[in-house]
N, C-alpha and C. Protein backbone atom coordinates (compact mmCIF):
# COMPACT_ATOMS: atom_id res chain seq x y z
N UNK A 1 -0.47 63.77 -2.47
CA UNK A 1 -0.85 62.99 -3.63
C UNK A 1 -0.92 61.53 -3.21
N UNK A 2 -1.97 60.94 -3.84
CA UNK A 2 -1.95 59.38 -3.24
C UNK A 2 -2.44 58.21 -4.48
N UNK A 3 -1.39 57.28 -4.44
CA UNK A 3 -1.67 56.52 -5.92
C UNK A 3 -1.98 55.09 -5.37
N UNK A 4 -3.45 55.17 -5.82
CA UNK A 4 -4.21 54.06 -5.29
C UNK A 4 -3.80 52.75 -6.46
N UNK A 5 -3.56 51.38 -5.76
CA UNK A 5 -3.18 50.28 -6.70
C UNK A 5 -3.90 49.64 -6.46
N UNK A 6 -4.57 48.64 -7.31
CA UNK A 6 -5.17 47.51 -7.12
C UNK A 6 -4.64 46.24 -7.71
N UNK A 7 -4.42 45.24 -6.77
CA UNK A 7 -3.93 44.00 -7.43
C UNK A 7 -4.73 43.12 -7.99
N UNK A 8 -4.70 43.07 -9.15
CA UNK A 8 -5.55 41.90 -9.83
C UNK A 8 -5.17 40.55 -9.45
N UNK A 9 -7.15 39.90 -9.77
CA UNK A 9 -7.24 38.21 -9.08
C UNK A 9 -5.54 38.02 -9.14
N UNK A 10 -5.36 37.84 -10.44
CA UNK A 10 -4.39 36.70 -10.60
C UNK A 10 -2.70 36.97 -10.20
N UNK A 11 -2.78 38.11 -9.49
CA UNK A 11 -1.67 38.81 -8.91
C UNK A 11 -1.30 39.21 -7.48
N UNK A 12 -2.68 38.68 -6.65
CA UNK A 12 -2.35 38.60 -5.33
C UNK A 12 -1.14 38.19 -4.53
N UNK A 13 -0.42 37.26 -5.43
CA UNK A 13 0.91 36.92 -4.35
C UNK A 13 1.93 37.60 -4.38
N UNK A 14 2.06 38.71 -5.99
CA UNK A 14 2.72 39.85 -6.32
C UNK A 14 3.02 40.88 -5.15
N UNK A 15 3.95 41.51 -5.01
CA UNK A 15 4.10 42.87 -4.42
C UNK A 15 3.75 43.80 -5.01
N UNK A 16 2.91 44.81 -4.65
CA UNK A 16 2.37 46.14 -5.12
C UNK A 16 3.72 47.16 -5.43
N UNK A 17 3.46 47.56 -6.12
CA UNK A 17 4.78 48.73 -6.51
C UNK A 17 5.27 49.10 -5.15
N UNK A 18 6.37 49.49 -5.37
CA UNK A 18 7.59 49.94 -4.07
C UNK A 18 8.69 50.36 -4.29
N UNK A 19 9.03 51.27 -3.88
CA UNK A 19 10.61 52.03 -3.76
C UNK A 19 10.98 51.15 -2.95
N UNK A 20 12.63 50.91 -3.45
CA UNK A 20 13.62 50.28 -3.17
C UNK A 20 14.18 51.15 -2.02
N UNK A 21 14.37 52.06 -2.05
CA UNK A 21 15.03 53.00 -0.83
C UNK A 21 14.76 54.60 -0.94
N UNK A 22 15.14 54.78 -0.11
CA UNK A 22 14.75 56.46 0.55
C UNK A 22 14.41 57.12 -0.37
N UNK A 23 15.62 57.10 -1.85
CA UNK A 23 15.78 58.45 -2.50
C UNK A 23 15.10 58.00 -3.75
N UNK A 24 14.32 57.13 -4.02
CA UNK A 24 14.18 56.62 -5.71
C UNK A 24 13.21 56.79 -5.65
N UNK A 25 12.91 57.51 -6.89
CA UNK A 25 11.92 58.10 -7.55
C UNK A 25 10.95 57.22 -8.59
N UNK A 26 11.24 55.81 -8.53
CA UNK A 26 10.65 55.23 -9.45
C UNK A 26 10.49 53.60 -8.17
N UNK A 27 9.52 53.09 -9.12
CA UNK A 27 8.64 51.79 -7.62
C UNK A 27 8.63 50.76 -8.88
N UNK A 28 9.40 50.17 -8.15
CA UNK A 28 9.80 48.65 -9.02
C UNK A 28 8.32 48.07 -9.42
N UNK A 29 7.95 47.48 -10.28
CA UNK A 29 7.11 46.65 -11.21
C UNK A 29 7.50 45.35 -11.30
N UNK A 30 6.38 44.40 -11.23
CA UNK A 30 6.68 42.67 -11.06
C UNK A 30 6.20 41.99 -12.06
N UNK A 31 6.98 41.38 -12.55
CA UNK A 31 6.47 40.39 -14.09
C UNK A 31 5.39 39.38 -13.17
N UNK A 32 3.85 39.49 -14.13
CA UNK A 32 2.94 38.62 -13.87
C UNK A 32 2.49 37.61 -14.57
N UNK A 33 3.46 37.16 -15.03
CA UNK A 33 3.40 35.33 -15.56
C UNK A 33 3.27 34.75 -14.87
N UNK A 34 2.69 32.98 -15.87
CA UNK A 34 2.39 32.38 -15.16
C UNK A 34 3.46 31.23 -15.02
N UNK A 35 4.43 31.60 -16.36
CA UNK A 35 5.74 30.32 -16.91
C UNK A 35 6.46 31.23 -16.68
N UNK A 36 8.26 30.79 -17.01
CA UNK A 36 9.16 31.10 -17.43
C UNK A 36 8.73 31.54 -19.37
N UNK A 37 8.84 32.73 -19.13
CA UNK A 37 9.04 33.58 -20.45
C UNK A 37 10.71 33.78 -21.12
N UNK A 38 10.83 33.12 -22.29
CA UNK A 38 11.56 33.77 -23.07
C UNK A 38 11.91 34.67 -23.76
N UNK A 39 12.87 35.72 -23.62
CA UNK A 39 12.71 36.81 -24.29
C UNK A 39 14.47 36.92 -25.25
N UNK A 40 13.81 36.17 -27.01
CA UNK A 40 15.10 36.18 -27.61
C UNK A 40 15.47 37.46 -27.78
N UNK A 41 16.73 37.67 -28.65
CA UNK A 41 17.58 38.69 -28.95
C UNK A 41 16.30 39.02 -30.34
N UNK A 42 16.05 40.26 -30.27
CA UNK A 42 14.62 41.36 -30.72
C UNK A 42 13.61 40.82 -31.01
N UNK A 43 13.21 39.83 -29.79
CA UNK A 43 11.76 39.78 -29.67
C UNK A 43 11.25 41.19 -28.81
N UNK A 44 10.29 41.10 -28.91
CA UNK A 44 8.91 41.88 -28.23
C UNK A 44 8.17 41.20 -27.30
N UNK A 45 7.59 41.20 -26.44
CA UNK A 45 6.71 41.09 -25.63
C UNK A 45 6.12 41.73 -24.72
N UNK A 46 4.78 41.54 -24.58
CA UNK A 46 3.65 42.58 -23.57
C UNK A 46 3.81 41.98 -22.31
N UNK A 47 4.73 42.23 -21.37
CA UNK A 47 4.10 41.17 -20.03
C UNK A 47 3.61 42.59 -19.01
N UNK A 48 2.54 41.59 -18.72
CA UNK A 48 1.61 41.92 -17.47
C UNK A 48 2.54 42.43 -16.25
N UNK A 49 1.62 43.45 -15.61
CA UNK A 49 2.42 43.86 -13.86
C UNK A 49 1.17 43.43 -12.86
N UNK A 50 0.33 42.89 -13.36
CA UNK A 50 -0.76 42.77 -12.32
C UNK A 50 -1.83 43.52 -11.32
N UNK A 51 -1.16 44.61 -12.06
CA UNK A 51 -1.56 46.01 -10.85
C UNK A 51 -2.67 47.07 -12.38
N UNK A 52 -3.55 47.46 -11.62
CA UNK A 52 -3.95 48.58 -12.29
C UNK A 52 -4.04 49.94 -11.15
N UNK A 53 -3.94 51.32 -11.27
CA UNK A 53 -3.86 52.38 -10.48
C UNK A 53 -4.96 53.13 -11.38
N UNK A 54 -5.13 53.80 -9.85
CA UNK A 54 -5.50 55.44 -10.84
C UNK A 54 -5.13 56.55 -9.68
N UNK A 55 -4.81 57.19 -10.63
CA UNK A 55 -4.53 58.24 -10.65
C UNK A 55 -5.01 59.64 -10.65
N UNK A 56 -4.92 60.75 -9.85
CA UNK A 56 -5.55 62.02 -10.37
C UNK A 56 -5.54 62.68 -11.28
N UNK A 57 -6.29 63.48 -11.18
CA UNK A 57 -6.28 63.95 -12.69
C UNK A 57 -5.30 65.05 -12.92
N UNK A 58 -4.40 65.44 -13.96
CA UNK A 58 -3.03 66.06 -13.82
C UNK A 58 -2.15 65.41 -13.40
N UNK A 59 -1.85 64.00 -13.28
CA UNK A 59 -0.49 63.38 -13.53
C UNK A 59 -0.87 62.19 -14.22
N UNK A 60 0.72 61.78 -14.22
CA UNK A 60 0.73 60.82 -15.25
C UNK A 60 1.94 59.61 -14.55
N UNK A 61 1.79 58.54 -15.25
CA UNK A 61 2.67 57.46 -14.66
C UNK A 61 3.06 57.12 -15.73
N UNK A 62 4.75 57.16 -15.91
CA UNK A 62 5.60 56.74 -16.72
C UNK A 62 6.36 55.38 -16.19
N UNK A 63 6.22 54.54 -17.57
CA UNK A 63 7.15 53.34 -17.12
C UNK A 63 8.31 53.28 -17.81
N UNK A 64 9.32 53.08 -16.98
CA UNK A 64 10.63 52.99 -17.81
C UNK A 64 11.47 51.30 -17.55
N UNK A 65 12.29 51.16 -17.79
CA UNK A 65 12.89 50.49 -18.13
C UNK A 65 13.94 50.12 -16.78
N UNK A 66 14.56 49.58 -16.22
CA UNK A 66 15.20 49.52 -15.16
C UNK A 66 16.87 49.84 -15.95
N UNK A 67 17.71 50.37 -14.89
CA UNK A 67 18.72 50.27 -15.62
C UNK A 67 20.03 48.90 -15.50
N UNK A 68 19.39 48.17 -14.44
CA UNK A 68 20.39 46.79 -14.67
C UNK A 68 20.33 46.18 -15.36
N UNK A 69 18.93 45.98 -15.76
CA UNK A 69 18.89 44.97 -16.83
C UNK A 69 19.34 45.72 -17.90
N UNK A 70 19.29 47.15 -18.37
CA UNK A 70 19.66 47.27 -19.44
C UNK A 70 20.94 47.19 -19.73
N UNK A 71 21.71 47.90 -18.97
CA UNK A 71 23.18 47.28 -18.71
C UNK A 71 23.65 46.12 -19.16
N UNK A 72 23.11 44.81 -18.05
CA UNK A 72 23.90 44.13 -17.88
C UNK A 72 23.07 42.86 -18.68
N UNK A 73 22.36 42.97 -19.38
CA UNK A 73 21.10 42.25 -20.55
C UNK A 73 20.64 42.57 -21.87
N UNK A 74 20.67 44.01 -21.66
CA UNK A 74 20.57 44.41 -23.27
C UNK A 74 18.92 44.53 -23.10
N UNK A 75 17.93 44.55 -21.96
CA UNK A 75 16.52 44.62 -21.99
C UNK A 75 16.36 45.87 -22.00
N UNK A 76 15.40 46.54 -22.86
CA UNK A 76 14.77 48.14 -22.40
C UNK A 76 13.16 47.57 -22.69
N UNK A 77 12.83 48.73 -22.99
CA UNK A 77 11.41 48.79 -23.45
C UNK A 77 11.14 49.82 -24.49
N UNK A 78 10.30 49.37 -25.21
CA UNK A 78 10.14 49.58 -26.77
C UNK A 78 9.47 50.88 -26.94
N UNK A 79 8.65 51.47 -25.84
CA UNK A 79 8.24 52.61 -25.66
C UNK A 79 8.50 53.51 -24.85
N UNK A 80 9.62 53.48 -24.34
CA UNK A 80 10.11 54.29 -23.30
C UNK A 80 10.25 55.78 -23.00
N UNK A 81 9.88 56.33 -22.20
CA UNK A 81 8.55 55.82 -21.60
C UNK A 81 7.37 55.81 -22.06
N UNK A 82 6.52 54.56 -21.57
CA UNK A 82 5.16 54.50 -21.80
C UNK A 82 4.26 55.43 -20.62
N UNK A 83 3.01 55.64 -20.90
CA UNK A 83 2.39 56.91 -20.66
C UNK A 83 1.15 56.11 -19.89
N UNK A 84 1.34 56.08 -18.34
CA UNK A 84 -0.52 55.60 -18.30
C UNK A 84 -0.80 56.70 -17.86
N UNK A 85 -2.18 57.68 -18.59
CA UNK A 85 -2.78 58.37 -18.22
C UNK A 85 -3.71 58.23 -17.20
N UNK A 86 -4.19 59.67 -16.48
CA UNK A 86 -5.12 59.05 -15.37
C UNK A 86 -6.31 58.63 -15.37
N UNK A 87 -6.80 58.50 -16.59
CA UNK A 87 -7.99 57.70 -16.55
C UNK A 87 -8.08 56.74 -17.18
N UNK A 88 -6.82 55.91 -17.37
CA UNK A 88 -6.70 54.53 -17.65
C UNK A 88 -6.85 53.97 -16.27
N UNK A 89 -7.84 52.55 -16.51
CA UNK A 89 -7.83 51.49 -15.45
C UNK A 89 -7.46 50.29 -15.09
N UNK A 90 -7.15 50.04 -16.36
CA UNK A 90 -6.46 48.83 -17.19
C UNK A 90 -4.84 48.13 -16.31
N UNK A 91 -4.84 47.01 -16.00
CA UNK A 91 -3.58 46.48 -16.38
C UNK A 91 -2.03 47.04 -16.37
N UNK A 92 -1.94 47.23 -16.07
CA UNK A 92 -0.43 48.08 -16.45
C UNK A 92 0.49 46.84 -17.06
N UNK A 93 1.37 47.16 -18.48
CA UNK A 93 2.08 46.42 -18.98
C UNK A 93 3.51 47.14 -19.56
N UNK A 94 4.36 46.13 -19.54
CA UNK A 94 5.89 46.75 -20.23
C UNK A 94 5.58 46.00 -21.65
N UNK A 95 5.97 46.97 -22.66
CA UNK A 95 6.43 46.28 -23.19
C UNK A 95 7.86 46.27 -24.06
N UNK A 96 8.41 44.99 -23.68
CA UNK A 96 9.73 44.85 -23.75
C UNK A 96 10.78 44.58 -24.57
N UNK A 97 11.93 44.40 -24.67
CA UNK A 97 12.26 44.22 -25.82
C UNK A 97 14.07 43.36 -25.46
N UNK A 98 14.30 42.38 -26.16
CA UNK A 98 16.03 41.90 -25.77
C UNK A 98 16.59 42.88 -26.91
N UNK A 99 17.47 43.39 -26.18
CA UNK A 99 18.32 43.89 -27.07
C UNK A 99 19.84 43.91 -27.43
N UNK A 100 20.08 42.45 -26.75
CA UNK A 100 21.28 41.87 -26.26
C UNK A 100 21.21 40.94 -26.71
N UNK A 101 22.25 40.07 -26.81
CA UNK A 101 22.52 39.23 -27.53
C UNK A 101 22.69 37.73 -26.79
N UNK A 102 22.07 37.07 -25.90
CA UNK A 102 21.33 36.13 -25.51
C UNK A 102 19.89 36.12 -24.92
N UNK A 103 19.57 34.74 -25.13
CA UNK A 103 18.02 34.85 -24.39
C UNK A 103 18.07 35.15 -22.69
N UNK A 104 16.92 35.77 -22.54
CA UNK A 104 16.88 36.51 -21.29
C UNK A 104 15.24 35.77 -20.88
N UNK A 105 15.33 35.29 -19.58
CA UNK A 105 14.54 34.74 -19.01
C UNK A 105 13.41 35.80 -18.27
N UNK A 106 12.12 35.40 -17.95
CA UNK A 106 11.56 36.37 -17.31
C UNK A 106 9.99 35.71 -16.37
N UNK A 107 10.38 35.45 -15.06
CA UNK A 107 9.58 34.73 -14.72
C UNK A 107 9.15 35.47 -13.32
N UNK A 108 7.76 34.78 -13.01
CA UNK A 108 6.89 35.23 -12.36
C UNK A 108 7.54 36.14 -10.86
N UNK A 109 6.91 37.28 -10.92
CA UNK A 109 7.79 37.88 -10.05
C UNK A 109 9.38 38.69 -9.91
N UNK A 110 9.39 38.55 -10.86
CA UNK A 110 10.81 39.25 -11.64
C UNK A 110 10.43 41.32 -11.85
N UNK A 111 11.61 41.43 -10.91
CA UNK A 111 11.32 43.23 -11.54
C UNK A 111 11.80 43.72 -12.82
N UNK A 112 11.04 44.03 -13.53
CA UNK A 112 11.08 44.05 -15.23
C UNK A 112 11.34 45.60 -15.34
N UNK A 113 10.36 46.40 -14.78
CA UNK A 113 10.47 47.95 -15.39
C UNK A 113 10.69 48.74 -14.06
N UNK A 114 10.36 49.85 -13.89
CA UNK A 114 9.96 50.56 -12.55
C UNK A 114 8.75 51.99 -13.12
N UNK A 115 8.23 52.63 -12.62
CA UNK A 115 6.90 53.48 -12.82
C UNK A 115 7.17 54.11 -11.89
N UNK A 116 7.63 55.43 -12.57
CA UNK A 116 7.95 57.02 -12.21
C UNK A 116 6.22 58.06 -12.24
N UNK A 117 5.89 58.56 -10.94
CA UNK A 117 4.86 59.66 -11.13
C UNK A 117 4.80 61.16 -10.89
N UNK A 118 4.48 61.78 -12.36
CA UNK A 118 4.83 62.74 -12.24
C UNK A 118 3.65 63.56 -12.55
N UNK A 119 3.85 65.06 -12.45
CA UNK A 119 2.89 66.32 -12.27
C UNK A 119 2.78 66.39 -13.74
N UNK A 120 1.92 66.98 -14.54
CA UNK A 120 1.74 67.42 -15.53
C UNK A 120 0.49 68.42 -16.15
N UNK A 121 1.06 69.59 -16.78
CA UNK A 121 0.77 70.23 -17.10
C UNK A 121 -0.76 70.04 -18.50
N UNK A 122 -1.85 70.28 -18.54
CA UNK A 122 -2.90 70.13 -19.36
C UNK A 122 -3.06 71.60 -20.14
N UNK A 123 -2.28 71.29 -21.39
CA UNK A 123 -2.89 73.18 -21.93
C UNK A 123 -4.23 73.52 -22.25
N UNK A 124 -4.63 74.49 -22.53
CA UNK A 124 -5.72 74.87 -23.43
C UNK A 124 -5.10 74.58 -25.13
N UNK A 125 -5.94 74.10 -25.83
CA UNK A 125 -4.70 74.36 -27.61
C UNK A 125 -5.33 75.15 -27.95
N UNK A 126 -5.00 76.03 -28.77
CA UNK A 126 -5.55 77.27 -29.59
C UNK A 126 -4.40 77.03 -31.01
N UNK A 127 -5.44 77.05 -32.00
CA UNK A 127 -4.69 76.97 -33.23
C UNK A 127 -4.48 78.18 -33.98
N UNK A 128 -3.59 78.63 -34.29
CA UNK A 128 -3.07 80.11 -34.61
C UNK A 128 -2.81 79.83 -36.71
N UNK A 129 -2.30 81.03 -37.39
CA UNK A 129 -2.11 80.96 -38.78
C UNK A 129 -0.40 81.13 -38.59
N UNK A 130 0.12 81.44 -38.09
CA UNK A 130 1.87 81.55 -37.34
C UNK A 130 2.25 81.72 -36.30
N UNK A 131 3.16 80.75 -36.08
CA UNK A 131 4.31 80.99 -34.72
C UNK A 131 5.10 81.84 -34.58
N UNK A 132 5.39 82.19 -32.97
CA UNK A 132 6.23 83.29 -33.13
C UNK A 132 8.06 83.24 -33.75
N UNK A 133 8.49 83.94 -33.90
CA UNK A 133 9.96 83.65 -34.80
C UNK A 133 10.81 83.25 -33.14
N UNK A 134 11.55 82.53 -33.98
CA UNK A 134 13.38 82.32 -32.97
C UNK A 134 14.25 81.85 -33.90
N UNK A 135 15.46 82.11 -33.02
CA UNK A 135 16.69 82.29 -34.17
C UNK A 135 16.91 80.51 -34.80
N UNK A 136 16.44 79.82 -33.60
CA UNK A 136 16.69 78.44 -34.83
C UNK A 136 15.69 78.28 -35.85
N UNK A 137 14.04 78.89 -35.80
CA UNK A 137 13.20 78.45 -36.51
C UNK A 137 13.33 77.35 -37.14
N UNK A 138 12.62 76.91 -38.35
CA UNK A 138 12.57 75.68 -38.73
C UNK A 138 14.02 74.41 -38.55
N UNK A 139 14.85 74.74 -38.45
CA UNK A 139 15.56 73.86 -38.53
C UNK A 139 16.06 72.73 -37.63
N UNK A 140 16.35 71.77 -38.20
CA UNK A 140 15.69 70.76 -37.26
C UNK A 140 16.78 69.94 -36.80
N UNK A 141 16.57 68.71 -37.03
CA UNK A 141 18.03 67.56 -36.60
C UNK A 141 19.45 67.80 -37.09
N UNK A 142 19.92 67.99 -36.12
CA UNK A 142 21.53 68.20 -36.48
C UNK A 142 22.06 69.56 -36.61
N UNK A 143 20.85 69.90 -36.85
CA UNK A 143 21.20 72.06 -37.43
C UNK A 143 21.86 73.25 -36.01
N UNK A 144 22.37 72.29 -34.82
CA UNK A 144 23.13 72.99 -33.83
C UNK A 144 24.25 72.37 -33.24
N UNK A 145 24.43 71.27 -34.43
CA UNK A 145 26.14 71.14 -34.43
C UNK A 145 26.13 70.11 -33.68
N UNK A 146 27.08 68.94 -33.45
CA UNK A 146 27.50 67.51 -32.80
C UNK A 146 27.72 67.91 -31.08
């Protein structure tokens, strides 16, 4: 499998996605500002990675959230994970969120998220008049106990 990146104009001095070491399954992502970004306690913001990929067809690239910052900042991301399909060409963006309780800085070159790629399955859908039975059937949140 091979995941082609392209760095946009304005991201050339950026590093292209990369594993940190041997065993990680996810390739750090670089904030592509052009300032120091503020990010108060539950703001939102879209920041840029500078990179667009593509991908084959049957996987998908999930972005998640790093876990230091969430830890030790209170940052995740508001869609976690976000979904670039493979025939998006676009940009790749986090978008983020403080969820901690000071402002959190975020400037050019900063690893914000990381982007996990994985295999995925494409069904056929076929719409039926009933599903088959199981013993939980309808029941939903909470209905198998704490």
């Amino acid at each position: 499998m091979e995941l082609r990146v392209k760095r946009l104009d304005n991201a050339k001095d950026l590093p292209i996605p990369k594993f940190m070491t041997k065993g990680s399954c996810g390739m750090d992502l670089y904030a592509n500002v052009n300032e120091t970004l503020i990010l108060n306690p539950l703001d939102i913001k879209l920041i840029p990675t500078g990179i667009a990929i593509s991908l084959p067809e049957g996987y998908e690239a999930q972005i998640r959230p790093r876990s230091g910052l969430a830890y030790k900042n209170g940052i995740a991301l508001v869609n976690s994970p976000g979904t670039i399909d493979s025939d998006y060409r676009g940009e790749i963006c986090a978008i983020m969120i403080n969820l901690g309780k000071d402002p959190f800085e975020v400037n050019r070159g900063d690893r914000i998220a990381q982007m996990v790629i994985n295999k995925v399955e494409i069904p056929r859908i076929v719409e039926v008049e009933n599903l088959d039975c199981t013993v939980r059937g309808e029941d939903g949140f909470g209905s198998t106990g704490l």
